[in-house]
Protein backbone atom coordinates (compact mmCIF):
# COMPACT_ATOMS: atom_id res chain seq x y z
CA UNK A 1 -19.94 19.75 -3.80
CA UNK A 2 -18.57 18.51 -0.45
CA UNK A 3 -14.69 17.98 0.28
CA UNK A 4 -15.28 14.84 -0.34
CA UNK A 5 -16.90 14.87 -3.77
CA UNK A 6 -14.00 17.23 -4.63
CA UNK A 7 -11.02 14.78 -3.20
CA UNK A 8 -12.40 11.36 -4.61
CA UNK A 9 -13.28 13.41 -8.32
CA UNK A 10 -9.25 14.73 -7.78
CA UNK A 11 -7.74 10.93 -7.06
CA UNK A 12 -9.94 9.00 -9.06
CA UNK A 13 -8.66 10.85 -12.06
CA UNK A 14 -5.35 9.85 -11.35
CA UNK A 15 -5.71 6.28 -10.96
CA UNK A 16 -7.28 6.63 -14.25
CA UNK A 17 -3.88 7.78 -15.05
CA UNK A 18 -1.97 5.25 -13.59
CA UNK A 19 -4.69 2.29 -15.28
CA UNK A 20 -3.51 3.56 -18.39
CA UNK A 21 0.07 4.66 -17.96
CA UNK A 22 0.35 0.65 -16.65
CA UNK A 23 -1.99 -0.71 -19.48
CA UNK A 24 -0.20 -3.68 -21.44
CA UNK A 25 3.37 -2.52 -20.53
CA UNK A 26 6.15 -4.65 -20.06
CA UNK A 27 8.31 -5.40 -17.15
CA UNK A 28 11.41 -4.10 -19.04
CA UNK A 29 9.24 -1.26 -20.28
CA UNK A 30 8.72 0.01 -16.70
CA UNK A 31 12.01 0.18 -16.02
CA UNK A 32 13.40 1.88 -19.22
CA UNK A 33 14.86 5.05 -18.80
CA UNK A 34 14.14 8.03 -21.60
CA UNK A 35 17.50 9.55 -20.35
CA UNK A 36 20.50 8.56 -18.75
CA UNK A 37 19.81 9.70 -14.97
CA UNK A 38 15.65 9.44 -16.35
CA UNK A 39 12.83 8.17 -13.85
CA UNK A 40 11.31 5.34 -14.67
CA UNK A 41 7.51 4.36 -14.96
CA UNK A 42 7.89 1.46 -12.10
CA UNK A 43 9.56 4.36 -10.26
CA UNK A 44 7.63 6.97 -10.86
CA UNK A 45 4.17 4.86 -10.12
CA UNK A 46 5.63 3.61 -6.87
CA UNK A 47 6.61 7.13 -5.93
CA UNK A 48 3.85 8.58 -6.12
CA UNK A 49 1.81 5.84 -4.24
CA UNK A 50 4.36 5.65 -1.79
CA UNK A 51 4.19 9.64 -1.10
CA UNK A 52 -0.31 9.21 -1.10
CA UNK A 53 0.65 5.85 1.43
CA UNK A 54 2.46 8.35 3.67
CA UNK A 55 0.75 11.18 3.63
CA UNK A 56 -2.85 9.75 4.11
CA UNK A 57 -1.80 7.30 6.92
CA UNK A 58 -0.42 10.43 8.62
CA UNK A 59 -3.09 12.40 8.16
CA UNK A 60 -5.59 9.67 9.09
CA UNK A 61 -3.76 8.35 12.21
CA UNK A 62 -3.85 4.83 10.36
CA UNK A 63 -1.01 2.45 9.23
CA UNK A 64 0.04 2.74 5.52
CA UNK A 65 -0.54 -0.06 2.72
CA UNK A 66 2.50 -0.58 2.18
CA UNK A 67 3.27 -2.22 5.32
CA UNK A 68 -0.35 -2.65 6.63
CA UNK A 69 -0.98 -4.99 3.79
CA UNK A 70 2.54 -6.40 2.89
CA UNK A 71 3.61 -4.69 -0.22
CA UNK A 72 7.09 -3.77 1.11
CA UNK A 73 7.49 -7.45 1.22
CA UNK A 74 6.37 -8.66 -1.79
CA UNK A 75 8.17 -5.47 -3.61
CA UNK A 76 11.17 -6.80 -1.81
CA UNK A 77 13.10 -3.42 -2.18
CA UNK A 78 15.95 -2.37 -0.65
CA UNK A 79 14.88 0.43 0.84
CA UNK A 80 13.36 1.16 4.72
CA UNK A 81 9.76 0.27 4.55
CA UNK A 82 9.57 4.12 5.48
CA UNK A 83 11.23 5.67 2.25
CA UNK A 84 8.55 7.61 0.09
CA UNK A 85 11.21 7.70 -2.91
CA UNK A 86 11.86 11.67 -2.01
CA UNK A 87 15.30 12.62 -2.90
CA UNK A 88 16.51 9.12 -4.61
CA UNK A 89 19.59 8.69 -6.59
CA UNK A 90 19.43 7.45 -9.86
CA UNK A 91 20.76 4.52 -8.44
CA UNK A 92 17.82 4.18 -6.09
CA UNK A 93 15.52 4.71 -9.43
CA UNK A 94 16.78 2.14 -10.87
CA UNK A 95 16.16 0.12 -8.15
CA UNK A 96 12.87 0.00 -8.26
CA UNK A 97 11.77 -3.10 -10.30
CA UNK A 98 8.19 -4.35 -10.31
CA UNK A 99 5.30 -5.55 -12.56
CA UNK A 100 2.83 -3.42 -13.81
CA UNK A 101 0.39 -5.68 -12.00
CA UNK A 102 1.65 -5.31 -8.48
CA UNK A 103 2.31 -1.56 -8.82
CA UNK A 104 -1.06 -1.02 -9.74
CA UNK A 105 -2.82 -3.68 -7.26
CA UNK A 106 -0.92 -1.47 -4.61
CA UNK A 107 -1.82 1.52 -6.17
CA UNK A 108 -5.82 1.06 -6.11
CA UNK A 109 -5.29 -0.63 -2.58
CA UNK A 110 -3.88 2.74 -1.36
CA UNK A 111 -6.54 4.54 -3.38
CA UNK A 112 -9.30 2.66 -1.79
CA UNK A 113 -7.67 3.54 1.59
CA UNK A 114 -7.40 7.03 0.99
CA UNK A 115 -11.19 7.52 -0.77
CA UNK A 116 -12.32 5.97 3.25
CA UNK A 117 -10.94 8.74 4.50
CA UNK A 118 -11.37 11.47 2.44
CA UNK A 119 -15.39 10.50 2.60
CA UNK A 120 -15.02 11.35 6.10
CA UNK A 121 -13.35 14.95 5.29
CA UNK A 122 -16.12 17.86 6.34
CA UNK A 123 -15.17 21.97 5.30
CA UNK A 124 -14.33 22.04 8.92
CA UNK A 125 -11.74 19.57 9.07
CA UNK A 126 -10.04 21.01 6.25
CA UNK A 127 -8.48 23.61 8.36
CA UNK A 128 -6.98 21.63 11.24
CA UNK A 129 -3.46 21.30 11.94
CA UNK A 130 -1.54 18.41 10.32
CA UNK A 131 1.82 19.47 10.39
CA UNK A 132 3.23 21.94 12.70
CA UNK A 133 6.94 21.88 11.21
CA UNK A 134 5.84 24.53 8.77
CA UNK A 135 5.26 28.18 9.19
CA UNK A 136 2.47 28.72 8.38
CA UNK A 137 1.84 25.32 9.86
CA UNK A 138 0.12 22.84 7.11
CA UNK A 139 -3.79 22.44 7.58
CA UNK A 140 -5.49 18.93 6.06
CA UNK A 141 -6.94 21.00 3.49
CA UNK A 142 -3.33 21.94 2.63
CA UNK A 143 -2.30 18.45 2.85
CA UNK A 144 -4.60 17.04 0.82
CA UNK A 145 -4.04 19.33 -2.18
CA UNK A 146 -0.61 18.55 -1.78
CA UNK A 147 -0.96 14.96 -2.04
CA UNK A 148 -3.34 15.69 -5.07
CA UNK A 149 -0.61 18.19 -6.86
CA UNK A 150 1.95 14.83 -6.13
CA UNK A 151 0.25 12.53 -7.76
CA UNK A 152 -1.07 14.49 -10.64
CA UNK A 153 2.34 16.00 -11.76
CA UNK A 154 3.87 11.94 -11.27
CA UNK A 155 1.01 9.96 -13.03
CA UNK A 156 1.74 12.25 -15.51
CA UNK A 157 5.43 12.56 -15.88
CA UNK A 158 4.63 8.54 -16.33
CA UNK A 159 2.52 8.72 -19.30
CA UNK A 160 4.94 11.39 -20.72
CA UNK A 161 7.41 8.08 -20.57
CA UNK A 162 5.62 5.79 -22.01
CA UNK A 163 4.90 8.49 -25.04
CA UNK A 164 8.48 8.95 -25.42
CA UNK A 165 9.44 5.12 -24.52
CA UNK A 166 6.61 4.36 -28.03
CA UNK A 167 3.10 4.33 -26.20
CA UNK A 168 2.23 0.88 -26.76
CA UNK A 169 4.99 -0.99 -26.50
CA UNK A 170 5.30 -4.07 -24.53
């Protein structure tokens, strides 16, 4: 299996996730909180896209979705078009309002984005240099698993909120 295989069989199973975390819900469902200072799904899904956005671009050398293709402004947040969601206030959670239907358009668009790349990913790349603000610096191999871990343990926490938020509800 190539790095590539590996990476698009990782991220593909969590936009499966995120398909079915988003399924049928509700605009008021997304941003229902399971607990007082809670994330919510629209959060959580944003997150999560915002920190593979980020993190690819970088890694790539390429622009990110979310400004690339406009989705800051048609989110209309009130955030910097920069902010990955890392180290939000509840406040800032709550924030985040959106549709399941634009989180998830820009969640596929940055998934398409990212599967480009990663089909360009050989065993030797894996090892070069991303980040030298680290010690050990961080490698792309590194990176990438780190994105991966993200995204997984987020598009998860989501679905675990819509179980305890009643599954189906809309």
């Amino acid at each position: 299996m190539t790095p590539a295989a590996l990476l698009t069989d990782a991220l593909s199973r969590v936009l499966e996730t995120v398909e079915a975390v988003l399924d049928g819900l509700g605009d008021d469902v997304l941003v229902e909180r399971p607990g007082p200072d809670a994330n919510t799904i629209a959060w959580l899904v944003w997150h999560l896209t915002r920190v593979q956005d980020d993190h690819i671009a970088d890694v790539a050398g390429t622009g990110q979705v979310w400004t690339d293709d406009r989705y800051a402004e048609r989110f209309d947040l009130p955030f910097d078009p920069h902010d990955i969601g890392y180290g939000h206030t509840t406040e800032q959670v709550g924030q985040v309002r959106a549709a399941a239907g634009p989180l998830l358009d820009y969640y596929r668009a940055t998934h398409a984005r990212t599967l480009a790349f990663v089909d360009t990913v050989t065993p030797d790349d894996l090892d070069r240099v991303v980040d030298t603000r680290w010690d050990p610096p961080v490698t792309l191999g590194v990176r990438l698993v780190s994105v991966v871990n993200d995204c997984t343990q987020h598009a998860g926490q989501a679905a675990y909120v819509r179980g305890l938020l009643g599954g189906d509800r809309t």
